[in-house]
N, C-alpha and C. Protein backbone atom coordinates (compact mmCIF):
# COMPACT_ATOMS: atom_id res chain seq x y z
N UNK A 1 -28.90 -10.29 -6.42
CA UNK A 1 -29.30 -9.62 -7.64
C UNK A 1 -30.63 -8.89 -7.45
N UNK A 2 -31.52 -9.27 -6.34
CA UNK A 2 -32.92 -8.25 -6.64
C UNK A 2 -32.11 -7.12 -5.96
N UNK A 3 -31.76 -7.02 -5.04
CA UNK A 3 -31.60 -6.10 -4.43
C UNK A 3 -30.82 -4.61 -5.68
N UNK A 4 -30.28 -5.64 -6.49
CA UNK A 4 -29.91 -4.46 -7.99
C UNK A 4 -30.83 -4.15 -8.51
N UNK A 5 -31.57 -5.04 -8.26
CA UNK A 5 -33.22 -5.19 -9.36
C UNK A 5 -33.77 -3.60 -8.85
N UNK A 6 -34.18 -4.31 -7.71
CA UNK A 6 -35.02 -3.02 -7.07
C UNK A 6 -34.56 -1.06 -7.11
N UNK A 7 -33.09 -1.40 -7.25
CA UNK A 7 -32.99 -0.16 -7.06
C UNK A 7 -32.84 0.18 -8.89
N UNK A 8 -32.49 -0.38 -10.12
CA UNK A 8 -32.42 -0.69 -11.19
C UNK A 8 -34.13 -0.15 -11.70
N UNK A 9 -35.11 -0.78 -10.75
CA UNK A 9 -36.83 -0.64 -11.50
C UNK A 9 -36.48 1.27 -10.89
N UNK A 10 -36.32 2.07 -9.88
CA UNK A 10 -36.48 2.99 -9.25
C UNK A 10 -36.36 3.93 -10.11
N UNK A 11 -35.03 3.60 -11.17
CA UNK A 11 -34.17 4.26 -12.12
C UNK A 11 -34.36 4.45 -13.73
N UNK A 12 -35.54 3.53 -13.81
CA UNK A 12 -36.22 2.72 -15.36
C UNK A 12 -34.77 2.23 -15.93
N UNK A 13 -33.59 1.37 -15.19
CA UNK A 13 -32.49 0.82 -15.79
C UNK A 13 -32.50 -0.67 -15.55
N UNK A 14 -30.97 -1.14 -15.92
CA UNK A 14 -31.29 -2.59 -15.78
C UNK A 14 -30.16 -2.78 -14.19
N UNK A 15 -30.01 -3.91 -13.77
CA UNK A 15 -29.55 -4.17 -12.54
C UNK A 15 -27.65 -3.81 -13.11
N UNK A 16 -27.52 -4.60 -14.52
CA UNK A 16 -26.44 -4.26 -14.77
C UNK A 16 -25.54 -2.74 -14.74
N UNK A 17 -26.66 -2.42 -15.38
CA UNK A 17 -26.23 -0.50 -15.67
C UNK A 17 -26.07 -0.14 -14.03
N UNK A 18 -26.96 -0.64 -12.75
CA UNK A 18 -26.74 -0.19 -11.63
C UNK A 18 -25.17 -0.79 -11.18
N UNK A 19 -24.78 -1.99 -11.45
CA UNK A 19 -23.64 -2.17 -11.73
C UNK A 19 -22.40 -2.07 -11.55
N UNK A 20 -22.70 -0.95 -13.31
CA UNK A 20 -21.23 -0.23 -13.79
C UNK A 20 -21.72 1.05 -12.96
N UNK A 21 -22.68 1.50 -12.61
CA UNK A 21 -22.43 2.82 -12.24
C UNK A 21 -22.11 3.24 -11.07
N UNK A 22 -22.34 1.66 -9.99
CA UNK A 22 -21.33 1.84 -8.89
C UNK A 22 -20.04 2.22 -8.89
N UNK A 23 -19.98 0.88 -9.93
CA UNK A 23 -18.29 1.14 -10.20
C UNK A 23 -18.15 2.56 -10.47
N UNK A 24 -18.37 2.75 -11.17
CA UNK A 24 -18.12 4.36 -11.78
C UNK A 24 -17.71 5.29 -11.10
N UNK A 25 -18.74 5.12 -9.86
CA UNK A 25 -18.99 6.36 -9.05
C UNK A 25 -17.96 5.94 -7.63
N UNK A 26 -16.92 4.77 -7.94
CA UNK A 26 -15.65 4.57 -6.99
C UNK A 26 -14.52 5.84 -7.48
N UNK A 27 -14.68 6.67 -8.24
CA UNK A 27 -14.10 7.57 -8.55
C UNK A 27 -13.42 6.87 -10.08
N UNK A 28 -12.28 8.18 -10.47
CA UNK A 28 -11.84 8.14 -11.52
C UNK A 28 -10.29 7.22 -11.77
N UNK A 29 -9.99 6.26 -10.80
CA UNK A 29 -9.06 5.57 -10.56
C UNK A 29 -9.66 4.22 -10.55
N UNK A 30 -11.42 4.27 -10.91
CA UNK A 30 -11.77 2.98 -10.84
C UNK A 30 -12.01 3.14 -12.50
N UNK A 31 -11.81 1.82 -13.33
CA UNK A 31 -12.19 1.80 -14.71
C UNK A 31 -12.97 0.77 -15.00
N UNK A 32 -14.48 0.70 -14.93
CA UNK A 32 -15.11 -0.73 -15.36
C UNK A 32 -14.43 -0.98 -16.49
N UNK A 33 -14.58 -2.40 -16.87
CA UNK A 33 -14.44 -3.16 -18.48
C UNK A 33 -15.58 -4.23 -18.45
N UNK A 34 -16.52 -3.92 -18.75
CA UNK A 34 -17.67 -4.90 -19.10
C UNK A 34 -17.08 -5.62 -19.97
N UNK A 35 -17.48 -7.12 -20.73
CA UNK A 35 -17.53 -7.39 -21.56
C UNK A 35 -19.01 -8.48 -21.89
N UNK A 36 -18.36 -8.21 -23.67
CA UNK A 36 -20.05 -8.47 -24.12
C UNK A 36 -19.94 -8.88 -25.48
N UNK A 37 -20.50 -10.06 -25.70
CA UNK A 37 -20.96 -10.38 -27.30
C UNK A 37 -21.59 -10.14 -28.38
N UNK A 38 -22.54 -9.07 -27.57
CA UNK A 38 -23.90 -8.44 -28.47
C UNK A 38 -23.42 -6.80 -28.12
N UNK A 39 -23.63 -6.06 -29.60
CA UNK A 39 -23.70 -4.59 -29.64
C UNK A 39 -24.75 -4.31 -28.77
N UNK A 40 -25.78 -4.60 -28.32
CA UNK A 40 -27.06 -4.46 -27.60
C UNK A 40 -26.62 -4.19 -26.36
N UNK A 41 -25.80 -5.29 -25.95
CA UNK A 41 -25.56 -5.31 -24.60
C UNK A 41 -24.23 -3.92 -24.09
N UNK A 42 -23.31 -3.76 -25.40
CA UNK A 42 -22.47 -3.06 -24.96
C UNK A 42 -23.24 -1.46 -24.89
N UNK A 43 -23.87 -1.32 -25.99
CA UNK A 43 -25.12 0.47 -25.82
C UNK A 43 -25.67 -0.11 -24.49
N UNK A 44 -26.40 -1.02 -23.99
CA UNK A 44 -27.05 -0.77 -22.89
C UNK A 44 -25.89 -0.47 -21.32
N UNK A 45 -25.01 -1.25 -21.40
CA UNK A 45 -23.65 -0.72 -20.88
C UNK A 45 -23.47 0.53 -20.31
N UNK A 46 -23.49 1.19 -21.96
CA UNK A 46 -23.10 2.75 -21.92
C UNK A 46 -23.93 3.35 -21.09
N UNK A 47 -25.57 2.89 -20.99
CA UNK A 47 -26.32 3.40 -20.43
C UNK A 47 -25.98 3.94 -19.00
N UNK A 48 -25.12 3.31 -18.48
CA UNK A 48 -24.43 3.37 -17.26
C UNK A 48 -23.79 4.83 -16.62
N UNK A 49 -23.47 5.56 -17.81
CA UNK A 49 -23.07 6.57 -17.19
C UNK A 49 -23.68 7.86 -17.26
N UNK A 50 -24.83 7.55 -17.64
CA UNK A 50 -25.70 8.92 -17.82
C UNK A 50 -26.61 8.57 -15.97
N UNK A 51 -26.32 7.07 -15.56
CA UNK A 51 -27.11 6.41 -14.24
C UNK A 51 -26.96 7.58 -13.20
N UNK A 52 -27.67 8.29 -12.79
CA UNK A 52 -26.88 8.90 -10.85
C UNK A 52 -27.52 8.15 -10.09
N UNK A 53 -26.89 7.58 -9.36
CA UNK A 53 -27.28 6.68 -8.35
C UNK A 53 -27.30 7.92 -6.89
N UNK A 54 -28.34 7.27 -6.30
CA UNK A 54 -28.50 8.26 -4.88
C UNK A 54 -27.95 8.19 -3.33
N UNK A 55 -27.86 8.53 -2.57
CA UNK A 55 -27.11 8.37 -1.33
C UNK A 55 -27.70 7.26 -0.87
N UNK A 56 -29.28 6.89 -1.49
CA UNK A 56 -29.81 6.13 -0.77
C UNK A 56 -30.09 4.47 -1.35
N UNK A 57 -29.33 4.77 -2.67
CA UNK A 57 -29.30 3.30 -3.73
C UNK A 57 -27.71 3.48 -2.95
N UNK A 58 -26.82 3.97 -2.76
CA UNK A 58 -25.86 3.35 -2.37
C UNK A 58 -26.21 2.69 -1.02
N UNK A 59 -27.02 3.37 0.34
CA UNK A 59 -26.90 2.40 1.26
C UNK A 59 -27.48 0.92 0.87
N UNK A 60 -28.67 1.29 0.11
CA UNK A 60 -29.16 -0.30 -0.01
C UNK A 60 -28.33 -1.42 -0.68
N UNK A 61 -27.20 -1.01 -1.51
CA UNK A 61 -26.42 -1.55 -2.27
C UNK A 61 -25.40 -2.19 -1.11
N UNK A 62 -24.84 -1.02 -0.62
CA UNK A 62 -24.12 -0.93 0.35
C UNK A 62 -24.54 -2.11 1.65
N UNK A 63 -26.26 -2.50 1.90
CA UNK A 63 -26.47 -3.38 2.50
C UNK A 63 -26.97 -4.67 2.22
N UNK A 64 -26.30 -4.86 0.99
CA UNK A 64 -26.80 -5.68 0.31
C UNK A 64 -25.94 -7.15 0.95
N UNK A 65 -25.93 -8.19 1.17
CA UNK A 65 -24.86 -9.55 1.43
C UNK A 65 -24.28 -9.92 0.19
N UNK A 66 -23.04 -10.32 1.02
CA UNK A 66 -21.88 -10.46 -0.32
C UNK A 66 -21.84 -11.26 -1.28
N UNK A 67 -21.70 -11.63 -2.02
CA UNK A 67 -21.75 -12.88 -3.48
C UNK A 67 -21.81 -14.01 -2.40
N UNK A 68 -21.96 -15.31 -2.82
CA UNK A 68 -21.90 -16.48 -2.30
C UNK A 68 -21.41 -17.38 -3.61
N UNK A 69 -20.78 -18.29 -3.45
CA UNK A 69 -20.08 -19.50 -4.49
C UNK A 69 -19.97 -18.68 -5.44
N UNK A 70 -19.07 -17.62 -5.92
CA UNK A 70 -18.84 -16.81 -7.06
C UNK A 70 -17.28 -17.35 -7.58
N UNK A 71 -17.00 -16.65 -8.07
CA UNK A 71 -15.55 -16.73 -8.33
C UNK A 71 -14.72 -15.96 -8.52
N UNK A 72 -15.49 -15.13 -7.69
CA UNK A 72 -14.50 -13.69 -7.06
C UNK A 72 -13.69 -14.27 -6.46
């Protein structure tokens, strides 16, 4: 998660919005579905697609290590 962090502070966003906007940016055959309990959380969400992420938030993303004990 810092490693979202960091590129998230670069962007004035949150790690989440960096996120969905990966996802996003897997093209138009990818469809996030966040979900969320608070209206707060779903507008900050949205925030996601106004995000451009850069060639160079993707490598760091991109070199980031994989989940550990998740439940992926």
């Amino acid at each position: 998660m810092a490693g979202l962090r960091r590129v998230a502070e670069r962007h004035g966003a949150t790690a989440a919005q960096v996120a969905l906007a990966w996802v996003l940016a897997q093209g138009p055959h990818v469809v996030p579905v966040p979900g969320t309990k608070k209206e707060r959380w779903a507008v900050q969400n949205a925030g996601a697609a106004g995000l451009r992420l850069t060639h160079e938030d993707f490598a760091e993303i991109s070199a980031l290590p994989p989940v550990r004990d998740s439940w992926a």
